[in-house]
C-alpha atoms as a PDB file:
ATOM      1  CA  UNK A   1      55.889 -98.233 -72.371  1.00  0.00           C
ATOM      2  CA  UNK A   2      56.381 -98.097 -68.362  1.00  0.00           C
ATOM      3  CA  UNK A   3      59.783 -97.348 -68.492  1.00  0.00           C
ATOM      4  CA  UNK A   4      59.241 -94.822 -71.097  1.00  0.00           C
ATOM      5  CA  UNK A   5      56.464 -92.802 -68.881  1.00  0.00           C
ATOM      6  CA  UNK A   6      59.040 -93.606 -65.737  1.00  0.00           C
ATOM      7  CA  UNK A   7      61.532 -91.450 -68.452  1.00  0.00           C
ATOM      8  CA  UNK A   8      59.542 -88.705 -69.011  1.00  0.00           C
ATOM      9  CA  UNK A   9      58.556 -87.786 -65.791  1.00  0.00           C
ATOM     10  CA  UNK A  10      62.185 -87.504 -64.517  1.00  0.00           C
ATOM     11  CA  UNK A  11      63.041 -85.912 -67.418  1.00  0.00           C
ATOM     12  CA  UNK A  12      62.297 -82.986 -66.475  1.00  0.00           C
ATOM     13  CA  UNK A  13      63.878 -83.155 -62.769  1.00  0.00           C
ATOM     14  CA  UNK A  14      67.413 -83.983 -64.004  1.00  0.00           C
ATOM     15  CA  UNK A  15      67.101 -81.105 -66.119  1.00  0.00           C
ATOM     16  CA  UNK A  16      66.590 -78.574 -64.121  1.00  0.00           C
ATOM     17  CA  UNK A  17      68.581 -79.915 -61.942  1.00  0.00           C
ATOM     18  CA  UNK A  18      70.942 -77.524 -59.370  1.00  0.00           C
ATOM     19  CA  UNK A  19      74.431 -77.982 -57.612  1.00  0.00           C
ATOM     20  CA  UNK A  20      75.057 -76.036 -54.467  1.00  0.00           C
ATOM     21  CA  UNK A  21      78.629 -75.871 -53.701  1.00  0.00           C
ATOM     22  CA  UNK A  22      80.672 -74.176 -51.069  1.00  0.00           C
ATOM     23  CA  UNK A  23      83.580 -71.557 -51.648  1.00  0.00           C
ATOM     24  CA  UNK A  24      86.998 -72.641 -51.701  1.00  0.00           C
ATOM     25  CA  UNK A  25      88.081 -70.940 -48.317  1.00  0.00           C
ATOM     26  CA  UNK A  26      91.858 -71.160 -48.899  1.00  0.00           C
ATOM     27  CA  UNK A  27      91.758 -69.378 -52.345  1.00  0.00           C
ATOM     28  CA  UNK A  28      88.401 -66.645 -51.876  1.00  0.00           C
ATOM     29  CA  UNK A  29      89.089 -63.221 -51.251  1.00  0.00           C
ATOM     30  CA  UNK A  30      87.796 -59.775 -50.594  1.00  0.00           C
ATOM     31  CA  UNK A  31      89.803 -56.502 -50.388  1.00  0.00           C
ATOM     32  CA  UNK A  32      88.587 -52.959 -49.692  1.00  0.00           C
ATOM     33  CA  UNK A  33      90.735 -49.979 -50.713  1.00  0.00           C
ATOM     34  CA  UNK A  34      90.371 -46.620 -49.211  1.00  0.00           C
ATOM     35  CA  UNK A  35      92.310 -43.248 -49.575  1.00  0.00           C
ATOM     36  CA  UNK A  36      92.655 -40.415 -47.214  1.00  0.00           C
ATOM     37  CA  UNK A  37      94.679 -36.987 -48.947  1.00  0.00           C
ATOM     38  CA  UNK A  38      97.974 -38.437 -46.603  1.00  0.00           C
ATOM     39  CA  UNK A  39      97.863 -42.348 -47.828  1.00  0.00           C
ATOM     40  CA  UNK A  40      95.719 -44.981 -49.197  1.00  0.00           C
ATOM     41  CA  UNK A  41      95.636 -48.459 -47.952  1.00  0.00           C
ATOM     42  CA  UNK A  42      94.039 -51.948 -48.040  1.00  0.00           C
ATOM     43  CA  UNK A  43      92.315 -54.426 -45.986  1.00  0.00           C
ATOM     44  CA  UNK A  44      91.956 -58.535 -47.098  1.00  0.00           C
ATOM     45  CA  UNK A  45      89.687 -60.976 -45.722  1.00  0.00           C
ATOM     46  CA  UNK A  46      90.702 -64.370 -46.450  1.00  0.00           C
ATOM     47  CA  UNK A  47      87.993 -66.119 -44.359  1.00  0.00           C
ATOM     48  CA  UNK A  48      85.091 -66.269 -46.382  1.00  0.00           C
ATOM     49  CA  UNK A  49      82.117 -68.201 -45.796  1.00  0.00           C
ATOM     50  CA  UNK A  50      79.629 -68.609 -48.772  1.00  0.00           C
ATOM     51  CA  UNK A  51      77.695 -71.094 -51.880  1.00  0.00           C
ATOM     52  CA  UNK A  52      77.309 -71.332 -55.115  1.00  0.00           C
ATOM     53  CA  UNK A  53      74.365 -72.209 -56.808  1.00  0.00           C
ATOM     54  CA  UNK A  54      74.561 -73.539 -60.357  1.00  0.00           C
ATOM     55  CA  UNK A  55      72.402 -75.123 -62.855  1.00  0.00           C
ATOM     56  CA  UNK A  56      72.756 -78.426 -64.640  1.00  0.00           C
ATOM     57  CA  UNK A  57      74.804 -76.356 -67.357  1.00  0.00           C
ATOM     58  CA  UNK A  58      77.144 -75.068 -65.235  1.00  0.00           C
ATOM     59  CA  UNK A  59      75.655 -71.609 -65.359  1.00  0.00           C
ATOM     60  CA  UNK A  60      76.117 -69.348 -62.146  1.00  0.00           C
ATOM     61  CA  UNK A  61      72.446 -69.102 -60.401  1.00  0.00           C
ATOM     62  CA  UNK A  62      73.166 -67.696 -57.065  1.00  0.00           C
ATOM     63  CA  UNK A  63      75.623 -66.396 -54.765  1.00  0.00           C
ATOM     64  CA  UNK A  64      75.574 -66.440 -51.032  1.00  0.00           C
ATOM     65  CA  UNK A  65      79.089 -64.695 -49.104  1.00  0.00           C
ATOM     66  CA  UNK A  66      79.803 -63.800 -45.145  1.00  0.00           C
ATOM     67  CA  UNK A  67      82.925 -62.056 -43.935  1.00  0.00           C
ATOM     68  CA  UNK A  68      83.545 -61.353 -40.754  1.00  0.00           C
ATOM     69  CA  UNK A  69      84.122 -57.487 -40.453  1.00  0.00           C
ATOM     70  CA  UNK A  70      86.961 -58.511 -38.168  1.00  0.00           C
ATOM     71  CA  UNK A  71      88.886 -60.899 -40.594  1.00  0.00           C
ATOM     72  CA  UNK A  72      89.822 -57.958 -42.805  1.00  0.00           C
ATOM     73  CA  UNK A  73      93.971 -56.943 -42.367  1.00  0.00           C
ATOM     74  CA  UNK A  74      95.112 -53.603 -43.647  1.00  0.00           C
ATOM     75  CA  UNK A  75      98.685 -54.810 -41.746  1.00  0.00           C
ATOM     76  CA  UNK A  76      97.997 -51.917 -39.270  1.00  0.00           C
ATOM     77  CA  UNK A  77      96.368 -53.295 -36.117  1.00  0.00           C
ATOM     78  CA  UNK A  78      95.787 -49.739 -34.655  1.00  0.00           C
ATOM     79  CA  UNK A  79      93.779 -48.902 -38.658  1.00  0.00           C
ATOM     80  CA  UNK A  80      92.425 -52.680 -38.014  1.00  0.00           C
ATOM     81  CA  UNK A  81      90.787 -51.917 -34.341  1.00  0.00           C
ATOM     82  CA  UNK A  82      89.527 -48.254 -35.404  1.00  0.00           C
ATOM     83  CA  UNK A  83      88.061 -49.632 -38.423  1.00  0.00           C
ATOM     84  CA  UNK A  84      86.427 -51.913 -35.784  1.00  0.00           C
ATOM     85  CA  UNK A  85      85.074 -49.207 -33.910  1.00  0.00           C
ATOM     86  CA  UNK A  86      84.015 -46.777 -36.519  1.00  0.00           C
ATOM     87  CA  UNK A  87      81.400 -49.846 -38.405  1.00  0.00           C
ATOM     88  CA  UNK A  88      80.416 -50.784 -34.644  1.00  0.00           C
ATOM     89  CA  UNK A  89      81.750 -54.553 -35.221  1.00  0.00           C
ATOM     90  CA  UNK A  90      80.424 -55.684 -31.716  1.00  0.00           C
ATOM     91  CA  UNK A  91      76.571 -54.343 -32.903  1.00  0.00           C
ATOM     92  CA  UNK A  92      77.485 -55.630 -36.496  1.00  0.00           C
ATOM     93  CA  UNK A  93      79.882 -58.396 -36.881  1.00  0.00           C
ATOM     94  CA  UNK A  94      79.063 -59.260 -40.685  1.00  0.00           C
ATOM     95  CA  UNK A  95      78.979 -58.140 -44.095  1.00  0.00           C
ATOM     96  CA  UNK A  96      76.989 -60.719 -46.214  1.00  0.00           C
ATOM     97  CA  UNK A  97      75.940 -60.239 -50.330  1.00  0.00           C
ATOM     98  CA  UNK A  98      73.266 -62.595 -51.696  1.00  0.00           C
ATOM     99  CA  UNK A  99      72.542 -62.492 -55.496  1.00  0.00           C
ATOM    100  CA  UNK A 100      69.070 -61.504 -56.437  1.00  0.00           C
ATOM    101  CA  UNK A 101      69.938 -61.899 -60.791  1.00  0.00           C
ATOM    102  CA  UNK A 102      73.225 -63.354 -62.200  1.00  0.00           C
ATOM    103  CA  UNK A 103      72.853 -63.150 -65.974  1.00  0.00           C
ATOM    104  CA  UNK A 104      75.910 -64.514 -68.078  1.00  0.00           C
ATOM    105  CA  UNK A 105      76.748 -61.471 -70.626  1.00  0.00           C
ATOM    106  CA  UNK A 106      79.075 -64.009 -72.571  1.00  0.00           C
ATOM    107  CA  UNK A 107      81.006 -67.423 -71.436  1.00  0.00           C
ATOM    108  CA  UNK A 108      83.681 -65.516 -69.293  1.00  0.00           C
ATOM    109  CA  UNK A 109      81.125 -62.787 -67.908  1.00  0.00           C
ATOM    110  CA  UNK A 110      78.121 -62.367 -65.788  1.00  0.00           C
ATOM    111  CA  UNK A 111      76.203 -59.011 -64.606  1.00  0.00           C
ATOM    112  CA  UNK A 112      75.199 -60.006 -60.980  1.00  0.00           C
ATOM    113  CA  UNK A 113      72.647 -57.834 -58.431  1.00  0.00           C
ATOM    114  CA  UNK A 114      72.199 -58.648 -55.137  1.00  0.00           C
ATOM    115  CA  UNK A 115      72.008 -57.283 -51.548  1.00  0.00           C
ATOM    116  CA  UNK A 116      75.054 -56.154 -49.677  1.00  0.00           C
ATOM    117  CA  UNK A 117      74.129 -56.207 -45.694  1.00  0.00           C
ATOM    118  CA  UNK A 118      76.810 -53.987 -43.817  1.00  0.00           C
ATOM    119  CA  UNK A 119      76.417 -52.042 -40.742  1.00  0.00           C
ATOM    120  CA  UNK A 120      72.568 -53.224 -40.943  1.00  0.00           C
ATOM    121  CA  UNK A 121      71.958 -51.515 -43.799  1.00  0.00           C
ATOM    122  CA  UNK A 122      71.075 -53.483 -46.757  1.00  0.00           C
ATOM    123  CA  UNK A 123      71.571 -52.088 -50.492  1.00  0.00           C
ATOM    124  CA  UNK A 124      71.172 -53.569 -53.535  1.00  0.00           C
ATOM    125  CA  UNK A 125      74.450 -53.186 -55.891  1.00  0.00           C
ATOM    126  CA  UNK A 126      75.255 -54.775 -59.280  1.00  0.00           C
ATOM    127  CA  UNK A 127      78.148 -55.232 -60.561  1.00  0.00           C
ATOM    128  CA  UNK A 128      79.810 -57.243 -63.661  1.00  0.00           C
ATOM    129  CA  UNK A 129      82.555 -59.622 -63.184  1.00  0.00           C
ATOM    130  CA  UNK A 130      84.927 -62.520 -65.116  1.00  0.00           C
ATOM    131  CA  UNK A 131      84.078 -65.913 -64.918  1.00  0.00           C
ATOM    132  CA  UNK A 132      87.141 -68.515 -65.032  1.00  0.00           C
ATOM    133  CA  UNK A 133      87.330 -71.831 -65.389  1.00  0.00           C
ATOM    134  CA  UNK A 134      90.422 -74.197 -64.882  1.00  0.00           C
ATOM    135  CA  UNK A 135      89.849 -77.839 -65.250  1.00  0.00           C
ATOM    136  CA  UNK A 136      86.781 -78.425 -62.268  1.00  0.00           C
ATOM    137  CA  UNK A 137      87.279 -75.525 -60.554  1.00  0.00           C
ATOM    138  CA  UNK A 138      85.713 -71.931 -61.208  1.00  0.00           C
ATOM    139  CA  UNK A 139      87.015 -68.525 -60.067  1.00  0.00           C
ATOM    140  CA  UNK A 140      84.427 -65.296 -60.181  1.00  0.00           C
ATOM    141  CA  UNK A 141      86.602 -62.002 -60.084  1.00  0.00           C
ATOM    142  CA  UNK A 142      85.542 -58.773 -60.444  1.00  0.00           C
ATOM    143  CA  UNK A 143      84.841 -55.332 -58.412  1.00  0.00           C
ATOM    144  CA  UNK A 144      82.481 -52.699 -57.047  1.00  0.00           C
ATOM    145  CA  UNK A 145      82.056 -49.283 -55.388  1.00  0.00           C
ATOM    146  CA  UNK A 146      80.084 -48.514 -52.556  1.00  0.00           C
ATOM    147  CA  UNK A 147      79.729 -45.182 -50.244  1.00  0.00           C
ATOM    148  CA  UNK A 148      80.600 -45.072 -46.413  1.00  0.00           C
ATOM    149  CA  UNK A 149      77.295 -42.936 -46.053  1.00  0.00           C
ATOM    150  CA  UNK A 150      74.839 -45.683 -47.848  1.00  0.00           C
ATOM    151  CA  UNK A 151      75.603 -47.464 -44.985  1.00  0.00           C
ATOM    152  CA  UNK A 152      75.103 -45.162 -42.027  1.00  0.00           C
ATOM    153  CA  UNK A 153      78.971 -45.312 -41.230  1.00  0.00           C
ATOM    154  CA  UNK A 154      80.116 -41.912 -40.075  1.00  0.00           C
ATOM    155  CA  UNK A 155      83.934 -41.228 -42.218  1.00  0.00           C
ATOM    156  CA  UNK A 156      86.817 -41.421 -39.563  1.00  0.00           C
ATOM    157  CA  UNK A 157      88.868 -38.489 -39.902  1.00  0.00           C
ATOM    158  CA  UNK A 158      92.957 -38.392 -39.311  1.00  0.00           C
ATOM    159  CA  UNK A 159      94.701 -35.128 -39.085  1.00  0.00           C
ATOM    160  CA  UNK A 160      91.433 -33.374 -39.016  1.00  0.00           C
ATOM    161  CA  UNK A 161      90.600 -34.486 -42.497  1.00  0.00           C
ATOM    162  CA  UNK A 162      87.958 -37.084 -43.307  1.00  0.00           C
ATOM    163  CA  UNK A 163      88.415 -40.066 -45.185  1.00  0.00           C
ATOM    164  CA  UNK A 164      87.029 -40.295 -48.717  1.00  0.00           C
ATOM    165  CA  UNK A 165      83.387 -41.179 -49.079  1.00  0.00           C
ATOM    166  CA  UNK A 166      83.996 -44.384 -51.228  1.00  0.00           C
ATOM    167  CA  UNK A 167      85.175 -47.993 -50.771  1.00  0.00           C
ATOM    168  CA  UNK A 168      86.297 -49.759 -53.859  1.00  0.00           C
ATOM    169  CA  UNK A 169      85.892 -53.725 -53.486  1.00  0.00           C
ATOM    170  CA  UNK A 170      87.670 -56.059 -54.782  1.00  0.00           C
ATOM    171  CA  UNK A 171      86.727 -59.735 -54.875  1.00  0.00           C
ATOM    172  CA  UNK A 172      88.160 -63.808 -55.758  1.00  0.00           C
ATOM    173  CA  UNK A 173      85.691 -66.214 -55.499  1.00  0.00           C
ATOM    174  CA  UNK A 174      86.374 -69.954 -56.129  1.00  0.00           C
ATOM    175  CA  UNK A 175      84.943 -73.507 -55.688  1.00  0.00           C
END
């Protein structure tokens, strides 16, 4: 009868039990993509810092990412250092996203909201994205959209013409 109470009582803490993992540095990534009327062009950040919260079912519960504004290559250094100067990298060296709701839409997708912090702004965004898994490890890819002006960052201009308002996102996450 002891060891049955002893049961029930822990029951309920293995159950609800969480994992907190963090990313797989080597294989995360995020990429921006921006167009100006004379080119378009890309920047990747490979050095990701960030956790993964999941339940005792494997389930996605939270997300928690940091870049570095100044790990992201467009392979232009002169783009690279402007882009620096333009979202004031010294004043604000990070862009961060923390999930507020991940809900799993089916076994291979998840609608996620959260706050993106950039330029010291913060805006909450959702976005959907694919949910892989391979053997133990778990990839979350998807994309998102966000405006230059949501987050106070004035559009550099090149040949007196401004760059376009939005920023399309692309993301890998693994652990």
């Amino acid at each position: 009868m002891k060891s049955f109470l002893v049961l029930l009582l822990i029951l309920p803490i293995v159950g609800f039990s969480q994992t907190k993992t963090s990313i797989n540095k080597s294989s995360s990534s995020i990429t921006y993509a921006m167009n100006h009327i004379m080119h378009a062009w890309e920047g990747t950040s490979n050095q990701l810092n960030g956790i993964v919260q999941t339940n005792a079912n494997g389930q996605i519960e939270k997300v928690a990412i940091l870049a570095k504004v100044s790990s992201f290559d467009s392979k232009s250094s002169n783009r690279d250092a402007h882009m620096l100067e333009v979202v004031e990298s010294l004043k604000y060296p990070n862009i961060s996203f923390q999930s507020n709701s991940i809900t799993e839409t089916n076994k291979e997708k998840v609608q996620v909201k959260g706050i993106l912090d950039f330029h010291g702004v913060k805006k909450e965004i959702s976005f959907e994205a694919d949910v892989k898994k391979k053997g133990t490890q778990t990839s979350v890819i998807g994309n998102t959209i966000f405006l230059l002006e949501d987050f106070n960052i004035e559009r550099p201009s090149f040949m007196l013409t401004k760059v376009d308002n939005e920023v399309k996102v692309r993301f890998e996450i693994v652990w």
